[in-house]
Every structure is written in C-alpha cells, then in structure tokens.
Protein backbone atom coordinates (compact mmCIF):
# COMPACT_ATOMS: atom_id res chain seq x y z
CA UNK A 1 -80.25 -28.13 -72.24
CA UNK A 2 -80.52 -31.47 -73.75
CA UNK A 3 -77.82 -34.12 -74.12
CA UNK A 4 -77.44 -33.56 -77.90
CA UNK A 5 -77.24 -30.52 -77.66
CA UNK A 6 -74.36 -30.52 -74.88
CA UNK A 7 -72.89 -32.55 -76.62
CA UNK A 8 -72.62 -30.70 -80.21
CA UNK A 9 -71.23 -27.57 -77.73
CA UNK A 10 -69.00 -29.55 -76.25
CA UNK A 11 -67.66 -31.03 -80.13
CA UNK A 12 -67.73 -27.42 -81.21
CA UNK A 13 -65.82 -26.54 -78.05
CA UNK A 14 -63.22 -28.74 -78.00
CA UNK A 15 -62.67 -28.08 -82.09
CA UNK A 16 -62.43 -24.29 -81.55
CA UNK A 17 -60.30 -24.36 -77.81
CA UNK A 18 -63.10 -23.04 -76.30
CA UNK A 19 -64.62 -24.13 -73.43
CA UNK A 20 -68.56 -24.84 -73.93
CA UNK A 21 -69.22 -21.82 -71.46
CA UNK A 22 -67.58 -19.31 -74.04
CA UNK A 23 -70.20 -20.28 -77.03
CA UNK A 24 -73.24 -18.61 -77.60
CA UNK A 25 -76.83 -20.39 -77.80
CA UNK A 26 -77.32 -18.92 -81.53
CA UNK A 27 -73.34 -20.35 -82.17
CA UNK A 28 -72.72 -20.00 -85.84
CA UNK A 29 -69.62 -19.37 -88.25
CA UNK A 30 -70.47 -15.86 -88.64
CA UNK A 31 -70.92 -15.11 -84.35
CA UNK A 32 -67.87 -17.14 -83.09
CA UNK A 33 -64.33 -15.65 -84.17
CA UNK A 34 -62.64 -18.50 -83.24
CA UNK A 35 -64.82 -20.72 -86.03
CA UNK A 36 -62.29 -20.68 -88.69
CA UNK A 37 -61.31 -23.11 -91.36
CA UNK A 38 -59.00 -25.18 -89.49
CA UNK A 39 -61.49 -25.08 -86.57
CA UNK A 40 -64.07 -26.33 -88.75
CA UNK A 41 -62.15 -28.86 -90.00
CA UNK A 42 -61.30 -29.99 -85.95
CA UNK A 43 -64.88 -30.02 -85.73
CA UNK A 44 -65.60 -32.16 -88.49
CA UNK A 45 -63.19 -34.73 -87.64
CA UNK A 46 -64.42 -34.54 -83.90
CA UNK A 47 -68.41 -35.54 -85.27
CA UNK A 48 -67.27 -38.24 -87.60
CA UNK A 49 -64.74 -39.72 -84.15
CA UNK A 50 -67.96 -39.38 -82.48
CA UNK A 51 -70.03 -41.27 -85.03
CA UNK A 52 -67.57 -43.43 -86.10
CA UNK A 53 -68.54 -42.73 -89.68
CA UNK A 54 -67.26 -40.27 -92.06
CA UNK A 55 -69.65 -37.31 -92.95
CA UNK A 56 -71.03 -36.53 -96.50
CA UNK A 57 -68.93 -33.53 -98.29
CA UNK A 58 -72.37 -31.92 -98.90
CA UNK A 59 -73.17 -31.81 -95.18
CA UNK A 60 -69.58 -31.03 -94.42
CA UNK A 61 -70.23 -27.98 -95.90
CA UNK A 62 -73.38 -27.14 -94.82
CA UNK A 63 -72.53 -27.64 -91.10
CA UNK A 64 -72.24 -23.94 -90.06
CA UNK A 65 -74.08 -23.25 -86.59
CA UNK A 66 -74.58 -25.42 -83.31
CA UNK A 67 -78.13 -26.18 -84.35
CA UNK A 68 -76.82 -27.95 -87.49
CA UNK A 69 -74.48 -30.09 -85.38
CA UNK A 70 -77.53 -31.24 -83.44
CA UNK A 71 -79.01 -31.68 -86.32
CA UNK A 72 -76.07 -33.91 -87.71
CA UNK A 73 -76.37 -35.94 -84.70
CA UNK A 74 -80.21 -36.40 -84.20
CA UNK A 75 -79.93 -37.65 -87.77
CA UNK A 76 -76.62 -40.16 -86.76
CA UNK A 77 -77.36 -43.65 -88.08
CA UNK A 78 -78.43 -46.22 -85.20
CA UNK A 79 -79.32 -43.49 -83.00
C-alpha cells in the first residue's frame, strides 16, 4: 500500500473511530456504517488539518470513498 493511500485510511480512520484495519480496500459511504454525516464532517476537517487549507464545498461533497481521499491528496497544492 502506498503512503497516500495509508494515509487517506488512516484520515478516514481516525474521523470514523475506526482503526485503519477495520476499513475495507473498496471503503465508500455506502460500505462503511460508521461513515455518517458527522463522520464525514470529522473527516473533512481532518484533510483540510492535514493540508492546511480549507477544501472546496464542491469537493466536500463529492468526497465519498477512500479512493477520492487519495485523490484529494494526490491533487494537494505543493505536493
């Protein structure tokens, strides 16, 4: 597994109380109870402490699987 994407398990991990073990691969909103609202929120504030940048509403709301946190990252200005 690659560091990005270890690292967008363990942001997704820590936002839902889970520990990165517990998360599938193919991690999305509609596999992982535990992804609700407020967890999504966690989430989002845990990628923009990360990035030290706030995200875009539009991409707030289209974050909804582990891919499209690595995604979010790979695309993180100065990276």
């Amino acid at each position: 597994m690659d560091d990005l994407r270890m690292r967008a398990r363990g942001l997704l991990a820590d936002a839902l109380e889970l520990t990165p073990d517990e998360l599938p691969d193919d991690a999305s909103i509609e596999t992982v109870d535990a992804w609700t609202s407020l967890g999504h929120m966690r989430l989002i504030l845990g990628i923009e402490a990360s990035m030290a940048m706030q995200l875009d509403a539009a991409l707030v709301i289209e974050i909804g699987s582990l891919d499209d946190i690595v995604s979010v990252l790979q695309n993180a200005p100065g990276r």
